[in-house]
PDB file of N, CA and C in Angstrom:
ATOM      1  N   UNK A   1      97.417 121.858  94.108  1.00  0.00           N
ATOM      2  CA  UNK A   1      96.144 121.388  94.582  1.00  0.00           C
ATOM      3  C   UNK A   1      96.152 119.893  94.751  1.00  0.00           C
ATOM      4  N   UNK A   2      95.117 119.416  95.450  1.00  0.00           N
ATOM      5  CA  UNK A   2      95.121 117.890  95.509  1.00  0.00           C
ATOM      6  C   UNK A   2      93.725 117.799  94.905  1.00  0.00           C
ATOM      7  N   UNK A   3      93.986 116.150  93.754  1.00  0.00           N
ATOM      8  CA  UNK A   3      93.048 115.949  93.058  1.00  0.00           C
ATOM      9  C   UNK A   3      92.635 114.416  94.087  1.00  0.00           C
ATOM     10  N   UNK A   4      90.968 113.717  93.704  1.00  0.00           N
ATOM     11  CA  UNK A   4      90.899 112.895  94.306  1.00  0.00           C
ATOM     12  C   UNK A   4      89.682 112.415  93.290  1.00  0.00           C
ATOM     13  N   UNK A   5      90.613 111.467  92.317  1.00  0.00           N
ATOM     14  CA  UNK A   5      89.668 111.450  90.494  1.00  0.00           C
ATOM     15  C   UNK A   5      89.112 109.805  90.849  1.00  0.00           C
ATOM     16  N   UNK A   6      88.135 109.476  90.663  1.00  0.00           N
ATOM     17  CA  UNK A   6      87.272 108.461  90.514  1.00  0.00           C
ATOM     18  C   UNK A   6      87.847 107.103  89.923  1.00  0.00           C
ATOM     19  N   UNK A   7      87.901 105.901  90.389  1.00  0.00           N
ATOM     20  CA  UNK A   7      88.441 104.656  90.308  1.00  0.00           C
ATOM     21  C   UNK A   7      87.394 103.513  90.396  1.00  0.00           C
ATOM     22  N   UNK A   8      87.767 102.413  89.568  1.00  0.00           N
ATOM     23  CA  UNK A   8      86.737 101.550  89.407  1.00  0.00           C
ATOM     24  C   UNK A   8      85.958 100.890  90.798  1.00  0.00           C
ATOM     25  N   UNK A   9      84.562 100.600  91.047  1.00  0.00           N
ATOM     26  CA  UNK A   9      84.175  99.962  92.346  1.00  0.00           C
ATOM     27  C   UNK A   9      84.730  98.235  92.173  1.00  0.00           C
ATOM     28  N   UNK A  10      85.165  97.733  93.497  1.00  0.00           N
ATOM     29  CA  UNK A  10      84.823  96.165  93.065  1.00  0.00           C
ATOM     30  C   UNK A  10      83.752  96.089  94.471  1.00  0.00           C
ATOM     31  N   UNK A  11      83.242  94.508  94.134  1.00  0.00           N
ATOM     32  CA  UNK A  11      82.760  93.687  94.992  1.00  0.00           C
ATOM     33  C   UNK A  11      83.291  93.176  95.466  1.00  0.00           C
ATOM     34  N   UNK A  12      82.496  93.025  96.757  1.00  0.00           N
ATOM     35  CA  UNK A  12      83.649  91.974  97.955  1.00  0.00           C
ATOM     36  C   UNK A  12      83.329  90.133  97.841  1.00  0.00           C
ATOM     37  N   UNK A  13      84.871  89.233  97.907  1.00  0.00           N
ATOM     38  CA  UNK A  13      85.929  90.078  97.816  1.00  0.00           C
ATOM     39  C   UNK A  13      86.207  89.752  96.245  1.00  0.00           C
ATOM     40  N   UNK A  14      87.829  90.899  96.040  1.00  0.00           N
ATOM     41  CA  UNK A  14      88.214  91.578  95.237  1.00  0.00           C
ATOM     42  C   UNK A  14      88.388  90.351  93.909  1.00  0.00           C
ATOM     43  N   UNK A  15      88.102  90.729  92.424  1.00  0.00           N
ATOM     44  CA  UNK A  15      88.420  89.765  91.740  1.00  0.00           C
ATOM     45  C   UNK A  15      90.099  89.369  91.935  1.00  0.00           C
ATOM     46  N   UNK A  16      90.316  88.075  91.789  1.00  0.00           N
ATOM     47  CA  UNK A  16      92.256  87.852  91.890  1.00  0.00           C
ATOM     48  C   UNK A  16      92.748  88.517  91.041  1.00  0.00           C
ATOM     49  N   UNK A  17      92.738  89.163  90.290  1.00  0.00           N
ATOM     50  CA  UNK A  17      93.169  89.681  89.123  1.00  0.00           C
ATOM     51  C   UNK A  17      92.625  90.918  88.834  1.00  0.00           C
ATOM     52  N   UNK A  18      93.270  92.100  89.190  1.00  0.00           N
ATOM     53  CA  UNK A  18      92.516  93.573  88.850  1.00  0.00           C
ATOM     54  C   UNK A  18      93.489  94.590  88.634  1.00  0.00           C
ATOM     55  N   UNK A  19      93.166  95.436  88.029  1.00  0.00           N
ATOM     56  CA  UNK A  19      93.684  97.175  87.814  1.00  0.00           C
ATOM     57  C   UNK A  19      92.755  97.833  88.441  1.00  0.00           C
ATOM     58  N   UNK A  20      93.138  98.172  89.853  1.00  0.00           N
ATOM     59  CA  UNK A  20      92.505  99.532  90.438  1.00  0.00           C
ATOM     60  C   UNK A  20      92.394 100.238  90.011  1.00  0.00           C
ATOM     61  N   UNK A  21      93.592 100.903  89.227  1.00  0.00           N
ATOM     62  CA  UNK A  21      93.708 102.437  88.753  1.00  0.00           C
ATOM     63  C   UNK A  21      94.858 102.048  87.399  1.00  0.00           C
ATOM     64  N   UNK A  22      94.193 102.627  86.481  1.00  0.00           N
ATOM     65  CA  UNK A  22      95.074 103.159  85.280  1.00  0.00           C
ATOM     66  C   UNK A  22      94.931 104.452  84.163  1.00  0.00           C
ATOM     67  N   UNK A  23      95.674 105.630  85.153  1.00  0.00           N
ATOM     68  CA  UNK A  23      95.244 106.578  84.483  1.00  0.00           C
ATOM     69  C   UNK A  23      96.495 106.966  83.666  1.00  0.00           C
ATOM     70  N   UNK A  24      96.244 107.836  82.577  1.00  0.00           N
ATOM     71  CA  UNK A  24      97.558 108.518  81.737  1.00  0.00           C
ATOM     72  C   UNK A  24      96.979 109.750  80.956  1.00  0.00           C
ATOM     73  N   UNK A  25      97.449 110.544  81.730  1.00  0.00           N
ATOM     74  CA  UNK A  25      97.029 112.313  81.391  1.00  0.00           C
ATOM     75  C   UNK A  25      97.907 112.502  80.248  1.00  0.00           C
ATOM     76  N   UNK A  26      98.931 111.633  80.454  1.00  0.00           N
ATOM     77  CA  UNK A  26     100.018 112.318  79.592  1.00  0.00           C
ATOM     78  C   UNK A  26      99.998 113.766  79.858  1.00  0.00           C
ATOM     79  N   UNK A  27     100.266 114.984  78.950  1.00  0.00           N
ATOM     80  CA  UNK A  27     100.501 116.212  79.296  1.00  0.00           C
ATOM     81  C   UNK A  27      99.276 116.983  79.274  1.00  0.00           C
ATOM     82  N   UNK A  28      97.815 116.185  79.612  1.00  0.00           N
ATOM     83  CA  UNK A  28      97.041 117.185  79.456  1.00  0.00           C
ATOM     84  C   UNK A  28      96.769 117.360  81.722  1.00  0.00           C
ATOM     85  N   UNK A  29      96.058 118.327  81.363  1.00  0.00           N
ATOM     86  CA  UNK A  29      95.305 118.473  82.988  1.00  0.00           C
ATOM     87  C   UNK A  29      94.272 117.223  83.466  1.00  0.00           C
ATOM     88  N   UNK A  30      94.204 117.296  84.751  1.00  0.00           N
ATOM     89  CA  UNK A  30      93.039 116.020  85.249  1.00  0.00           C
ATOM     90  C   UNK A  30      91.776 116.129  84.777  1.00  0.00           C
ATOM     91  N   UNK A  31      91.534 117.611  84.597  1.00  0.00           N
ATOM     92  CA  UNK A  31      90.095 118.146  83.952  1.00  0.00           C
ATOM     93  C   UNK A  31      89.040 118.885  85.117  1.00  0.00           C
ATOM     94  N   UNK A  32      90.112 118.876  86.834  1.00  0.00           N
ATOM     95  CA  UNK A  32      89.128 119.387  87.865  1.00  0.00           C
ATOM     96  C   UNK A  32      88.485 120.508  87.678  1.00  0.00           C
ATOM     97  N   UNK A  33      89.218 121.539  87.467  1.00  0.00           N
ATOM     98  CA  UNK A  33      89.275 122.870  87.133  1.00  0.00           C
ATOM     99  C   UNK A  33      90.073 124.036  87.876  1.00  0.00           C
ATOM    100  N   UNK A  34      90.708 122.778  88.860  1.00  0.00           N
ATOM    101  CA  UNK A  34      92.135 123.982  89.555  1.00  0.00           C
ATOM    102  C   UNK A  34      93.162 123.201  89.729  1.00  0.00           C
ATOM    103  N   UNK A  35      93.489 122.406  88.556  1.00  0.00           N
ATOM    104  CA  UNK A  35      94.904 121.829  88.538  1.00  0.00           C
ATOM    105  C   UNK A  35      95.269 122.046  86.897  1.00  0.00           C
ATOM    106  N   UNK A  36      96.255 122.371  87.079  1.00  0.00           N
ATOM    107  CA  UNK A  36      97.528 122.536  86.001  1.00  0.00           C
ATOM    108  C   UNK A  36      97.463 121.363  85.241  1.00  0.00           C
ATOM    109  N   UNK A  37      98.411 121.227  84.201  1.00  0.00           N
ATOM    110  CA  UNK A  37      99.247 119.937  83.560  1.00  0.00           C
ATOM    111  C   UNK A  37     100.068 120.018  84.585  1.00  0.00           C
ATOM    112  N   UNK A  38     100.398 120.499  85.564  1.00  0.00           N
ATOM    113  CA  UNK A  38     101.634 119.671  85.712  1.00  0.00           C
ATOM    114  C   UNK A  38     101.701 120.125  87.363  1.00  0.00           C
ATOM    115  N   UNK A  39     102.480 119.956  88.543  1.00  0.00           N
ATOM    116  CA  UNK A  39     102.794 119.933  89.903  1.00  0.00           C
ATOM    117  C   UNK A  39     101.067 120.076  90.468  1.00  0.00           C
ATOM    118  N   UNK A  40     101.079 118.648  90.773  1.00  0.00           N
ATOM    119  CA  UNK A  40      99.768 118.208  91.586  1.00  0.00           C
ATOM    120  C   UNK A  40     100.060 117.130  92.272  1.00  0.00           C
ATOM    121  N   UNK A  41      98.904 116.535  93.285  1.00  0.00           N
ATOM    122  CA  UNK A  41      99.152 115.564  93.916  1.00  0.00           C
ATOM    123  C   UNK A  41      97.547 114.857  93.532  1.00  0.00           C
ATOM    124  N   UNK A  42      97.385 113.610  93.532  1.00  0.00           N
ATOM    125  CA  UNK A  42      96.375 112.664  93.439  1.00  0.00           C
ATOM    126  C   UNK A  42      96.260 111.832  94.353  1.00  0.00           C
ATOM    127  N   UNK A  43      95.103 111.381  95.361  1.00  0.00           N
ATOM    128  CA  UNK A  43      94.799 110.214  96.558  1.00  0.00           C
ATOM    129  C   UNK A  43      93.844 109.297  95.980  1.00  0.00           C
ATOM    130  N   UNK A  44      93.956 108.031  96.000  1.00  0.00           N
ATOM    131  CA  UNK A  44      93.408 107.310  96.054  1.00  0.00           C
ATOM    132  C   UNK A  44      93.183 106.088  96.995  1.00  0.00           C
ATOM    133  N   UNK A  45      91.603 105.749  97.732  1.00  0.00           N
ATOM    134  CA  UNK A  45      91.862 105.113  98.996  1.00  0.00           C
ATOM    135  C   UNK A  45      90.486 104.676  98.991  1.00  0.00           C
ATOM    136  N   UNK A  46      90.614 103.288  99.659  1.00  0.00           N
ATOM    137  CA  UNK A  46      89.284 102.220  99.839  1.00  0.00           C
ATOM    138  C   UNK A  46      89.840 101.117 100.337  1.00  0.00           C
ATOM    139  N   UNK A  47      88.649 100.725 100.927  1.00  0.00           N
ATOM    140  CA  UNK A  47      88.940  98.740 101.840  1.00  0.00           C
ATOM    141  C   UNK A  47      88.734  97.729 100.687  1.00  0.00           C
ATOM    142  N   UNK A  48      89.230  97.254 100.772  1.00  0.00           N
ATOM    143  CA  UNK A  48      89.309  95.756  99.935  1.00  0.00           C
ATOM    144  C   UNK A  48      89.374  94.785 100.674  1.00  0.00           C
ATOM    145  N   UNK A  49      88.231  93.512 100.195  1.00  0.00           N
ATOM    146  CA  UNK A  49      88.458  92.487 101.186  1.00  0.00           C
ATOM    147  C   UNK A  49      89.270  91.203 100.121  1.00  0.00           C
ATOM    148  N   UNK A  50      90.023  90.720 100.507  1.00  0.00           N
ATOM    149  CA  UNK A  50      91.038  89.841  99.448  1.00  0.00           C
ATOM    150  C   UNK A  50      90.691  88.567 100.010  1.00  0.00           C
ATOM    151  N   UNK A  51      90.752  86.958  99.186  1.00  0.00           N
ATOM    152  CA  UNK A  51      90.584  85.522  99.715  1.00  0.00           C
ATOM    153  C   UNK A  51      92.114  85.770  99.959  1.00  0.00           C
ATOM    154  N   UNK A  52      92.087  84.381 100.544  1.00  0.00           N
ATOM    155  CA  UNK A  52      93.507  83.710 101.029  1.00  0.00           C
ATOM    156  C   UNK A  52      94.049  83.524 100.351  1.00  0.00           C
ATOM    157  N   UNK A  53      95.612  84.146 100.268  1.00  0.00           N
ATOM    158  CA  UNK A  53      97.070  83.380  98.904  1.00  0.00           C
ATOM    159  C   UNK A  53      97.815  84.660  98.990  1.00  0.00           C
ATOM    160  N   UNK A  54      98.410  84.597  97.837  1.00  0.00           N
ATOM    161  CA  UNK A  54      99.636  85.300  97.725  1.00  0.00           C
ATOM    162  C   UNK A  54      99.304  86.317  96.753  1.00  0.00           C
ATOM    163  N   UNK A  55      99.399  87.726  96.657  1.00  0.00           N
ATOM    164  CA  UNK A  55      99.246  88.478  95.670  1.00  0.00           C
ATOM    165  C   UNK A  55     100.442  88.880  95.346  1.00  0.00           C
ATOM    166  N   UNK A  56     100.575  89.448  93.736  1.00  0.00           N
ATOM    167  CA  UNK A  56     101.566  90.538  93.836  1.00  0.00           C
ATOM    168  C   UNK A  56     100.926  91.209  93.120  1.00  0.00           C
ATOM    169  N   UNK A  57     101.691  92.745  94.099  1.00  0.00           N
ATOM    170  CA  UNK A  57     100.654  94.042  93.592  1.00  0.00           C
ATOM    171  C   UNK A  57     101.975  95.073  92.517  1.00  0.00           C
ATOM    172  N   UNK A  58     101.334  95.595  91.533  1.00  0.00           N
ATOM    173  CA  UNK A  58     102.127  95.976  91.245  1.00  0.00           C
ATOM    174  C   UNK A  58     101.476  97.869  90.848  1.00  0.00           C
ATOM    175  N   UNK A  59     102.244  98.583  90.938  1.00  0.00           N
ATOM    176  CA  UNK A  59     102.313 100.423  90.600  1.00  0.00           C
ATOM    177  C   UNK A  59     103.273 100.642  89.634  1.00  0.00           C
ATOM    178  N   UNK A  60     102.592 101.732  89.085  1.00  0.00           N
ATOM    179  CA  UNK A  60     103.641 102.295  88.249  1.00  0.00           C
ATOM    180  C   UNK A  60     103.289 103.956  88.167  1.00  0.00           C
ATOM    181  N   UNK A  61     104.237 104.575  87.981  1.00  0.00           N
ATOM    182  CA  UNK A  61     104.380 105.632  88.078  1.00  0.00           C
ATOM    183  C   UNK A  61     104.860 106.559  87.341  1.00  0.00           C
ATOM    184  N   UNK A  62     104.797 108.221  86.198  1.00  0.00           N
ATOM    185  CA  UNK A  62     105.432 108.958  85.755  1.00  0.00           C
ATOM    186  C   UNK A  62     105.009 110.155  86.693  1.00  0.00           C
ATOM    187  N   UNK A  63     105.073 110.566  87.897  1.00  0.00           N
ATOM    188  CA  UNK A  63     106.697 111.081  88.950  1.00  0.00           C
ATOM    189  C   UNK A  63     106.637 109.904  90.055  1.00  0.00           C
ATOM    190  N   UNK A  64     105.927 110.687  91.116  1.00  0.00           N
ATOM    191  CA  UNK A  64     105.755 109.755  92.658  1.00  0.00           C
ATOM    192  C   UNK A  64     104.775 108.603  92.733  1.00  0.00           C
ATOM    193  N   UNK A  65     105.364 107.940  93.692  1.00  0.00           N
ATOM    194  CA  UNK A  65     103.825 107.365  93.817  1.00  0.00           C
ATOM    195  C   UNK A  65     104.291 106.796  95.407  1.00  0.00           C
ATOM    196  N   UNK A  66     103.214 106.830  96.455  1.00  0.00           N
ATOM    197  CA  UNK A  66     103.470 105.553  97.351  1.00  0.00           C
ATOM    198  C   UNK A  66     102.155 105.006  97.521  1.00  0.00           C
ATOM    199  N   UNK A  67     102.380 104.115  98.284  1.00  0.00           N
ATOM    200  CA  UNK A  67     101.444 102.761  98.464  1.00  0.00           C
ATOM    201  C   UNK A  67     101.588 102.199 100.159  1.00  0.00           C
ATOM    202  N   UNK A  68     100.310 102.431 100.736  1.00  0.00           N
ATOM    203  CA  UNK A  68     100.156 102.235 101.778  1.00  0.00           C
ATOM    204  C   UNK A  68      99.100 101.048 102.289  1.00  0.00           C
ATOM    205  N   UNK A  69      99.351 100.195 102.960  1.00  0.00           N
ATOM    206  CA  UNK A  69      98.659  99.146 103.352  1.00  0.00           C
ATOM    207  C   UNK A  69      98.019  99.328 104.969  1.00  0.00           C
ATOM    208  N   UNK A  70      96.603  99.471 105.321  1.00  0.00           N
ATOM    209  CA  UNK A  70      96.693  99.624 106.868  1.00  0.00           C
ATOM    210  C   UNK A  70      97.410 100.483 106.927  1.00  0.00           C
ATOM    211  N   UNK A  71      98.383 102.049 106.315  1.00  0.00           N
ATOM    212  CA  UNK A  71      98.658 102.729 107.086  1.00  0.00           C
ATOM    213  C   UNK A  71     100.426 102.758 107.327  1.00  0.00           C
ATOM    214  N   UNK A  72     100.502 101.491 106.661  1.00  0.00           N
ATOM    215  CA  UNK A  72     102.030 100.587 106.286  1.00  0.00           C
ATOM    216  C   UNK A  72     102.456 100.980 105.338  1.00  0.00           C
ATOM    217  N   UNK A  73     103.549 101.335 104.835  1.00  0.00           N
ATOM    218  CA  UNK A  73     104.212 101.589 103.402  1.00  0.00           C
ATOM    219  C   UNK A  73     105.112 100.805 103.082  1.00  0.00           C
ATOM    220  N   UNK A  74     104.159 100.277 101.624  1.00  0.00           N
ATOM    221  CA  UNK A  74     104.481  99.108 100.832  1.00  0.00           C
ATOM    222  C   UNK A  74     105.402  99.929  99.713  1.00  0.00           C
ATOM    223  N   UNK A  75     105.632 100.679  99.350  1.00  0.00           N
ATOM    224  CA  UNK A  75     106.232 101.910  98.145  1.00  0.00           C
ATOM    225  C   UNK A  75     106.272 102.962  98.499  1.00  0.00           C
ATOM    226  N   UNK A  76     107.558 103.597  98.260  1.00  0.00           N
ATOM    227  CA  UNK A  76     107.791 104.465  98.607  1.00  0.00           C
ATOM    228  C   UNK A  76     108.679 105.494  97.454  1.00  0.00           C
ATOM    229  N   UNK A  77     108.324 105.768  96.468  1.00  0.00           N
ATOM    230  CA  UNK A  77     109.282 106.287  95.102  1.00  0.00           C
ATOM    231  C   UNK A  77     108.438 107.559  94.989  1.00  0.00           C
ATOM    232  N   UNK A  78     108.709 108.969  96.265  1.00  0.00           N
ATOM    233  CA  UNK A  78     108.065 110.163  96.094  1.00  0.00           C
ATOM    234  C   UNK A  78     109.306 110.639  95.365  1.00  0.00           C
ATOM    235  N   UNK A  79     109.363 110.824  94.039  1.00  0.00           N
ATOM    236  CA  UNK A  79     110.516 111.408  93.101  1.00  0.00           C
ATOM    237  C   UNK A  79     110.278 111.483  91.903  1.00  0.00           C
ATOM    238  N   UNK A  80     110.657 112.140  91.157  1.00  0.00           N
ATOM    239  CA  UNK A  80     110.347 112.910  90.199  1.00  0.00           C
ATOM    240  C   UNK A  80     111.346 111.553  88.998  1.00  0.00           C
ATOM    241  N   UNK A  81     110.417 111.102  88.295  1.00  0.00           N
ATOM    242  CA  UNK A  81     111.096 109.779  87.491  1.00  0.00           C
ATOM    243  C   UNK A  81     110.136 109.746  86.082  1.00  0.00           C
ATOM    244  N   UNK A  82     110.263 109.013  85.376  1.00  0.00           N
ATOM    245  CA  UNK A  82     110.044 108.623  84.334  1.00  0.00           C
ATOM    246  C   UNK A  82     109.075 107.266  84.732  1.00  0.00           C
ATOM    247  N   UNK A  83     108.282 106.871  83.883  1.00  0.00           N
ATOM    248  CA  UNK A  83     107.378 105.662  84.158  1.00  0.00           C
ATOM    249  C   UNK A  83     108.033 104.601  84.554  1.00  0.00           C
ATOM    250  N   UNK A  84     107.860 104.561  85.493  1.00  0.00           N
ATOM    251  CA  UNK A  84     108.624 103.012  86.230  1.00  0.00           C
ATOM    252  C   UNK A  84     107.572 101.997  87.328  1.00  0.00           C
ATOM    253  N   UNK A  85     107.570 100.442  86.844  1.00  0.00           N
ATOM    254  CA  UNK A  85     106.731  99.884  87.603  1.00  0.00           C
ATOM    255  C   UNK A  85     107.641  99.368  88.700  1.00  0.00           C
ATOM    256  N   UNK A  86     107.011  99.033  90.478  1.00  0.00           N
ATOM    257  CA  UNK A  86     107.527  98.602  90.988  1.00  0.00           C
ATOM    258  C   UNK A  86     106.610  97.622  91.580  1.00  0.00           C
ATOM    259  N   UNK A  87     106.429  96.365  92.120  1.00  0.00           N
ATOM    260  CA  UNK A  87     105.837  95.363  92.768  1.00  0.00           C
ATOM    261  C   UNK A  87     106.862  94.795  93.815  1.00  0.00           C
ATOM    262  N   UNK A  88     105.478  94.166  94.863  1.00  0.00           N
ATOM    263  CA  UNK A  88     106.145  93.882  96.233  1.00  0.00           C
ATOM    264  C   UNK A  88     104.628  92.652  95.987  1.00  0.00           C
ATOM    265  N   UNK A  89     104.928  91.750  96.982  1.00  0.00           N
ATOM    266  CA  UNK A  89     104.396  90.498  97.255  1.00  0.00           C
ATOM    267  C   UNK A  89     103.971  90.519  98.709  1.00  0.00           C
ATOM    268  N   UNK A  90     102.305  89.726  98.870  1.00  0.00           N
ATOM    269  CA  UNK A  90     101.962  90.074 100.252  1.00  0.00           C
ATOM    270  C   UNK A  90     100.838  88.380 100.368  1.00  0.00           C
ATOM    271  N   UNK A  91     101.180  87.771 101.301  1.00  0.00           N
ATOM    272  CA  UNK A  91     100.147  86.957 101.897  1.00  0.00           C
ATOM    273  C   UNK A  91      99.169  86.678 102.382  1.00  0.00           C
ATOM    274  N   UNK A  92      98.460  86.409 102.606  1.00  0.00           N
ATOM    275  CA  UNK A  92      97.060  86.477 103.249  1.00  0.00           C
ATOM    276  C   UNK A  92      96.658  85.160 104.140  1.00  0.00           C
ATOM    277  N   UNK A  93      96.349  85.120 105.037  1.00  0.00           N
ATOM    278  CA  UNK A  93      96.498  83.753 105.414  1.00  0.00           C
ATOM    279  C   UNK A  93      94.476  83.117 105.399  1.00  0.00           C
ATOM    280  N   UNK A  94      94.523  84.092 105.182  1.00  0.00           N
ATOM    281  CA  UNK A  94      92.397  84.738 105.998  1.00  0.00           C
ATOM    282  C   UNK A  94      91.962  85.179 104.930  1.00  0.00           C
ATOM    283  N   UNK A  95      90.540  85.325 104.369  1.00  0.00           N
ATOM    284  CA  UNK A  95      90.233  86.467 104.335  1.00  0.00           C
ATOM    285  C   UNK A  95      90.181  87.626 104.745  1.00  0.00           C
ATOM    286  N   UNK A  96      90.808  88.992 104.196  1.00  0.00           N
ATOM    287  CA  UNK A  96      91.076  90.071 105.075  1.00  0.00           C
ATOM    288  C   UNK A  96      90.654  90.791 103.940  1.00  0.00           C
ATOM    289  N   UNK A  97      90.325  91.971 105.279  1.00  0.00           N
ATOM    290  CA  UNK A  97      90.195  93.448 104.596  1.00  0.00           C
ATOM    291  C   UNK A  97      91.058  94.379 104.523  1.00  0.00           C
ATOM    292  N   UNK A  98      91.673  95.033 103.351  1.00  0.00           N
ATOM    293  CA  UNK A  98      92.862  95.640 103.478  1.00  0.00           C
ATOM    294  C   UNK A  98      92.473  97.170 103.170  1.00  0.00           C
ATOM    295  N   UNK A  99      92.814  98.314 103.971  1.00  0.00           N
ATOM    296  CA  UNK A  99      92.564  99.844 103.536  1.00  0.00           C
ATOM    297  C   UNK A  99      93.783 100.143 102.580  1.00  0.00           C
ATOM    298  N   UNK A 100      93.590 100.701 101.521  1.00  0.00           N
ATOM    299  CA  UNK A 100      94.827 101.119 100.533  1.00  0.00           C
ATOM    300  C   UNK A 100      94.704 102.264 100.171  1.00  0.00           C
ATOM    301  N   UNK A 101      95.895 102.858 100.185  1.00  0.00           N
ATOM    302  CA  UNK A 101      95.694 104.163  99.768  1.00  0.00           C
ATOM    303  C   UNK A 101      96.871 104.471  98.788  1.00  0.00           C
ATOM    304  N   UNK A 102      96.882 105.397  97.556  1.00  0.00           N
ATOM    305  CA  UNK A 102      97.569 105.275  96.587  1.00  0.00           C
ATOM    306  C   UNK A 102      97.936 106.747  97.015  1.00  0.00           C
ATOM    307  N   UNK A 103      98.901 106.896  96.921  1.00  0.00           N
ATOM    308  CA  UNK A 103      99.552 108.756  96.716  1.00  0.00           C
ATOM    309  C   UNK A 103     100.323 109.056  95.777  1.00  0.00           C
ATOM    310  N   UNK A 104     100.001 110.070  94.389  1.00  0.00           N
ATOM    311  CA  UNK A 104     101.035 110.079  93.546  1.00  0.00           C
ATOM    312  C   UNK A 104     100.873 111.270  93.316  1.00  0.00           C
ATOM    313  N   UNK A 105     102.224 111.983  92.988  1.00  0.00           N
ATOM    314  CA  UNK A 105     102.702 112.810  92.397  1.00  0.00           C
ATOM    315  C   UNK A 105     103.127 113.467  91.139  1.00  0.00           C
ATOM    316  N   UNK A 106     102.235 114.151  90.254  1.00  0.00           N
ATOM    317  CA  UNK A 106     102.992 115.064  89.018  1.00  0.00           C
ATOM    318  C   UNK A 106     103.624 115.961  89.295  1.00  0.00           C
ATOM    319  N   UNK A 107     105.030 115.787  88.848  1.00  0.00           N
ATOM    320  CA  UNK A 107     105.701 117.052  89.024  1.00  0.00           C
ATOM    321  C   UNK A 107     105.916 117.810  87.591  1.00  0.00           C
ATOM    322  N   UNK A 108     106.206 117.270  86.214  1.00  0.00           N
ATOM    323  CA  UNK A 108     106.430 117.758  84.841  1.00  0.00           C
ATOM    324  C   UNK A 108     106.097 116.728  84.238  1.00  0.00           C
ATOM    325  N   UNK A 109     106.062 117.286  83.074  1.00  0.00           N
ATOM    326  CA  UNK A 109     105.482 115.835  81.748  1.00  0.00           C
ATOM    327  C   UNK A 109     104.928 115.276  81.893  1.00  0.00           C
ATOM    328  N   UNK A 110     104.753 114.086  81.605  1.00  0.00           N
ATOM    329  CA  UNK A 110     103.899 113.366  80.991  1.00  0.00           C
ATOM    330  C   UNK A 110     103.080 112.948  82.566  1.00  0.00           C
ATOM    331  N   UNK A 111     102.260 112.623  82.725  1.00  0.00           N
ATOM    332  CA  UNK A 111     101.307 111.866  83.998  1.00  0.00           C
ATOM    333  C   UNK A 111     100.729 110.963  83.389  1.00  0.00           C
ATOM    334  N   UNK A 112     100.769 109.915  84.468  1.00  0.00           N
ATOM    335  CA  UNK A 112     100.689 108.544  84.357  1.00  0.00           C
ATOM    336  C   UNK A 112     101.074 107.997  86.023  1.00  0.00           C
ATOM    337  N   UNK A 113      99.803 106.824  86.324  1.00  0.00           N
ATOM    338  CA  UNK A 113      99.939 106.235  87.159  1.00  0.00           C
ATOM    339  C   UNK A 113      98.861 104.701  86.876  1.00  0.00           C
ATOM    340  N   UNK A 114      99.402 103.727  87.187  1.00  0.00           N
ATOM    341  CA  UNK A 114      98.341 102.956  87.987  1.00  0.00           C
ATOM    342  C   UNK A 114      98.693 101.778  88.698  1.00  0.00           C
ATOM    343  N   UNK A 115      97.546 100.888  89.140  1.00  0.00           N
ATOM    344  CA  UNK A 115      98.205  99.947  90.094  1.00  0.00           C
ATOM    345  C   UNK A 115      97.164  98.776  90.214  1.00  0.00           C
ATOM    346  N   UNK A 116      97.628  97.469  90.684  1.00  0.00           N
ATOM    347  CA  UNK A 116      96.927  96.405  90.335  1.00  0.00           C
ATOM    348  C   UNK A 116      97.137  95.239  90.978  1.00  0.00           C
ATOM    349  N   UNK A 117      96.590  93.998  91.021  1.00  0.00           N
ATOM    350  CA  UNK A 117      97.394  92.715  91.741  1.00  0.00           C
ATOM    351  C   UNK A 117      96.937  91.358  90.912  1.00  0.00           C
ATOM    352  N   UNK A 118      97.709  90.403  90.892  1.00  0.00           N
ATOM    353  CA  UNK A 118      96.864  89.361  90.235  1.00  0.00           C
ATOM    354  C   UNK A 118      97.144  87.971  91.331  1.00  0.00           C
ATOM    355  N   UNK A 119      96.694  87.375  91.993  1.00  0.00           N
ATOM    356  CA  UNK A 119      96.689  86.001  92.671  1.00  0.00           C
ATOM    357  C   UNK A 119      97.650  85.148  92.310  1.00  0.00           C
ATOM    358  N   UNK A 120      98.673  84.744  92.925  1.00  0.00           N
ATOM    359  CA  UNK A 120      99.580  83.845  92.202  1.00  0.00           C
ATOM    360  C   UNK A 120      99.536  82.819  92.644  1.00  0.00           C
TER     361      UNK A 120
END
C-alpha cells in the first residue's frame, strides 16, 4: 500500500534551519490500518519558498528513499539498506519556490526516514 503520513507545516519562507520529516517506526506499523510493519511505500510533497544562499539538505533512510526537486532527482538510494544519511548542496540565487517530494521505501526492519536543510 502507499502511505501519505502528516509532516510539519512551515511558513513562507522556510526557517534556514529545519527537519521536514523525522519519522522512526522502527518495527512497528505506520498505524493507517492497511499497512504492515514492513513492505510499504511513503510520499511526501509540498512547495517551499527558500531566501537566497546555499543550503545543504540532508535524508536519511532505513530502506529507500529519493528526493526530488521540481521533478529533478536530487537522491536516488531506492534499496533496501540500513540507516544511512546522504546530503547534496543547492543554491539559490532568488528567492524561490521549490516543490519537494520525498519517496521512501520499507522493505524489512526497522523504518526510519527523515530529511532536512540548514543555510550555510
Amino acid at each position: 500500500g502507499e502511505v501519505t503520513p502528516t509532516a510539519p507545516g512551515f511558513l513562507s519562507p522556510v526557517p534556514h534551519t529545519a527537519t521536514a520529516l523525522d519519522i522512526n517506526w522502527d518495527s512497528n506499523t505506520p498505524g493507517n490500518g492497511f499497512t504492515g510493519v514492513d513492505y510499504y511505500l511513503a510520499r511526501w510533497k509540498g512547495g517551499f519558498t527558500f531566501d537566497p544562499g546555499t543550503y545543504r539538505f540532508t535524508v536519511g533512510s532505513d530502506d529507500g528513499v529519493r528526493v526530488f526537486f521540481d521533478g529533478a532527482s536530487k537522491v536516488n538510494q531506492w534499496i533496501p539498506r540500513k540507516y544511512t544519511e546522504d546530503s547534496f548542496e543547492v543554491t539559490f540565487p532568488v528567492r524561490i519556490n521549490i516543490f519537494i517530494q520525498v519517496d521512501y521505501m520499507e522493505r524489512a526492519g526497522a523504518a526510519r526516514v527523515n530529511f532536512g536543510w540548514t543555510k550555510l
